[in-house]
Protein backbone atom coordinates (compact mmCIF):
# COMPACT_ATOMS: atom_id res chain seq x y z
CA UNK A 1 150.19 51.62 84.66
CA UNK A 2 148.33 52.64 81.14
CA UNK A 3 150.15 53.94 78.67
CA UNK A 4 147.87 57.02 78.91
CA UNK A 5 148.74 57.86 82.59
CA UNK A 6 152.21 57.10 82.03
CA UNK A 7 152.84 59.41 79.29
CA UNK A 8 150.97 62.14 81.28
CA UNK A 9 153.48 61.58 83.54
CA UNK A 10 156.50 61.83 81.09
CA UNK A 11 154.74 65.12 79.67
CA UNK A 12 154.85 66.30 83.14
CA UNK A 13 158.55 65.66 83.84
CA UNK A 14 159.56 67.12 80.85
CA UNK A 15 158.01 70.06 81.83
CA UNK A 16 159.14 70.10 84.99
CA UNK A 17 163.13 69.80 83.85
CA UNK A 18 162.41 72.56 81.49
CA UNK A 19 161.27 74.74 84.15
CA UNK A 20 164.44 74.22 86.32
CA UNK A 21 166.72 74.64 83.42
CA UNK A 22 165.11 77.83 82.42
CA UNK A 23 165.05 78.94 86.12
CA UNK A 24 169.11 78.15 86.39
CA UNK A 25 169.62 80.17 82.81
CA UNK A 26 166.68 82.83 83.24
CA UNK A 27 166.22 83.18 86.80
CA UNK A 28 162.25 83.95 85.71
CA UNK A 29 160.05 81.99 84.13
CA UNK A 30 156.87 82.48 81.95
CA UNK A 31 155.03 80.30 79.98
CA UNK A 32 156.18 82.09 77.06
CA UNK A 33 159.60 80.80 77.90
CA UNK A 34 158.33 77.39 78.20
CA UNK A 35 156.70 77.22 74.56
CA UNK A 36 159.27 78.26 73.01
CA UNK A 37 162.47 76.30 74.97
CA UNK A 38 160.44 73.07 74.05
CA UNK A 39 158.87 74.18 70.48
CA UNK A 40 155.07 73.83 71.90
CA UNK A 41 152.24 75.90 71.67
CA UNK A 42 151.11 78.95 74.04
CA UNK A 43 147.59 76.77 74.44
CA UNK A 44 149.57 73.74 75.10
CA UNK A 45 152.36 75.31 77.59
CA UNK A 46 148.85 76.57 79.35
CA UNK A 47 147.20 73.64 79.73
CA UNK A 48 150.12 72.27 80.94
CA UNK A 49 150.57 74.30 83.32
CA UNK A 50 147.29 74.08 84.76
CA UNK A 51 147.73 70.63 85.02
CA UNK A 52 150.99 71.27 87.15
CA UNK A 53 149.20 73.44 89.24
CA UNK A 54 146.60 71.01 90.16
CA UNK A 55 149.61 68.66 91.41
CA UNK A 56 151.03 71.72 93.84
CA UNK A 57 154.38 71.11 91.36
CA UNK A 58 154.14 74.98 90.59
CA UNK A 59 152.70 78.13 91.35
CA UNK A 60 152.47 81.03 89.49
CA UNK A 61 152.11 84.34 90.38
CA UNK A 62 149.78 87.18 88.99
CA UNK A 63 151.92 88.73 86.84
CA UNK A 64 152.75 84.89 85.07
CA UNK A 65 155.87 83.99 86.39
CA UNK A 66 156.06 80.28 87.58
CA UNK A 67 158.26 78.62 90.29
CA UNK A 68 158.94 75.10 91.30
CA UNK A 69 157.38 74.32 94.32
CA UNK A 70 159.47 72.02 96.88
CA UNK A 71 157.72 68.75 95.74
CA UNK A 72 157.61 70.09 91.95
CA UNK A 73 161.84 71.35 92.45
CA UNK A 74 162.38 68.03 93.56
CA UNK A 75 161.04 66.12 90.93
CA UNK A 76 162.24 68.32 88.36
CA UNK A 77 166.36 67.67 90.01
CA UNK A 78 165.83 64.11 90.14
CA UNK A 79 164.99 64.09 86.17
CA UNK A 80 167.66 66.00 85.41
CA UNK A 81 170.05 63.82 87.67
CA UNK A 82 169.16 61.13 85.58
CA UNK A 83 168.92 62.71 82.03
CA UNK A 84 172.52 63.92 82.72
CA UNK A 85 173.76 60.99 83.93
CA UNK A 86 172.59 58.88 81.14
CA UNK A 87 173.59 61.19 78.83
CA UNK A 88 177.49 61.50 80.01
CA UNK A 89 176.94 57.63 80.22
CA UNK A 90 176.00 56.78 77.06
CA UNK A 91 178.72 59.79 76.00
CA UNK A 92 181.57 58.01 77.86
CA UNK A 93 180.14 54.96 75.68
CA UNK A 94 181.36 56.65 72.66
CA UNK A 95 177.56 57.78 71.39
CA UNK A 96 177.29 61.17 69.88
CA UNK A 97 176.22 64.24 72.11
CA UNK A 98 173.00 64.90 70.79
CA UNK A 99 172.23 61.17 69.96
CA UNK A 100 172.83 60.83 73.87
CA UNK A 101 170.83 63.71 75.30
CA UNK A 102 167.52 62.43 72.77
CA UNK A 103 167.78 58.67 73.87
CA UNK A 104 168.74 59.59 77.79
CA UNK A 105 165.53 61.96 77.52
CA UNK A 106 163.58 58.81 76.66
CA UNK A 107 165.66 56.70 78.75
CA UNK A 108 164.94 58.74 81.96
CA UNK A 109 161.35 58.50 82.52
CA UNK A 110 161.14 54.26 82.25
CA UNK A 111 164.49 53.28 83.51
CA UNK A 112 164.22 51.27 87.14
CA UNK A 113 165.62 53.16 90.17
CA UNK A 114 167.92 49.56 90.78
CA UNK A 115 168.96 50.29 87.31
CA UNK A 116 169.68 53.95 87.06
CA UNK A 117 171.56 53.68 90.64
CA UNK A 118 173.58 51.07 89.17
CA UNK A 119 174.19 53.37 86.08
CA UNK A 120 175.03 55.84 88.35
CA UNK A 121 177.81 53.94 90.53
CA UNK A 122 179.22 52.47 87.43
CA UNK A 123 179.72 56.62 85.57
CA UNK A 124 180.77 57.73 89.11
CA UNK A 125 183.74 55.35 89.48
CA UNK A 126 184.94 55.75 86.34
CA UNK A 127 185.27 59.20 86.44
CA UNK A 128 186.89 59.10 89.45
């Protein structure tokens, strides 16, 4: 994979965790919301967007609110299983908070599925 297409497709998963999050907290979402939750540009957040569209991750309706479609809601909950895994992971490790939630944010979009489901037993079992 090119490092091009690949951090296209990092972009996008951001994005699409940032929409679910904002859709759990705000119920609504606008790109508006967007720009500002992640510190990015109205222009940006719009092309974005677009881009999401073109994939059938999203929809938006006329009056700008997006929503997740299914294949766009299930992408964005399998990110965010893994940047909160990581994250308590490398918390139960002893790392600090927001040192954890930067490097699982980088960690989630290259990390093997062998590897994160391994990740995942491991953090499962030793919270039980």
């Amino acid at each position: 994979m090119s490092y091009i297409k690949h951090r296209a497709d990092e972009s996008q998963e951001d994005y699409l965790e940032t929409i679910l999050l904002l859709q759990k907290r705000l119920g609504q979402v606008r790109s508006i919301d967007i720009a500002n939750e992640m510190n990015f540009t109205k222009p940006s957040v719009s092309i974005a967007m677009k881009n999401l569209r073109e994939k059938a991750y999203i929809t938006m309706s006329d009056n700008g609110y997006i929503t997740l479609t299914e294949s766009g809601r299930k992408r964005a909950e399998s990110v965010l299983e893994r940047h909160t895994i990581l994250s308590d992971w490398l918390i139960s490790l002893g790392v600090s908070r927001e040192t954890a939630m930067d490097d699982a944010c980088r960690i989630e979009h290259d990390l093997s599925e062998e590897s994160f489901e391994a990740i995942k037993k491991a953090v499962r079992s030793s919270s039980d």
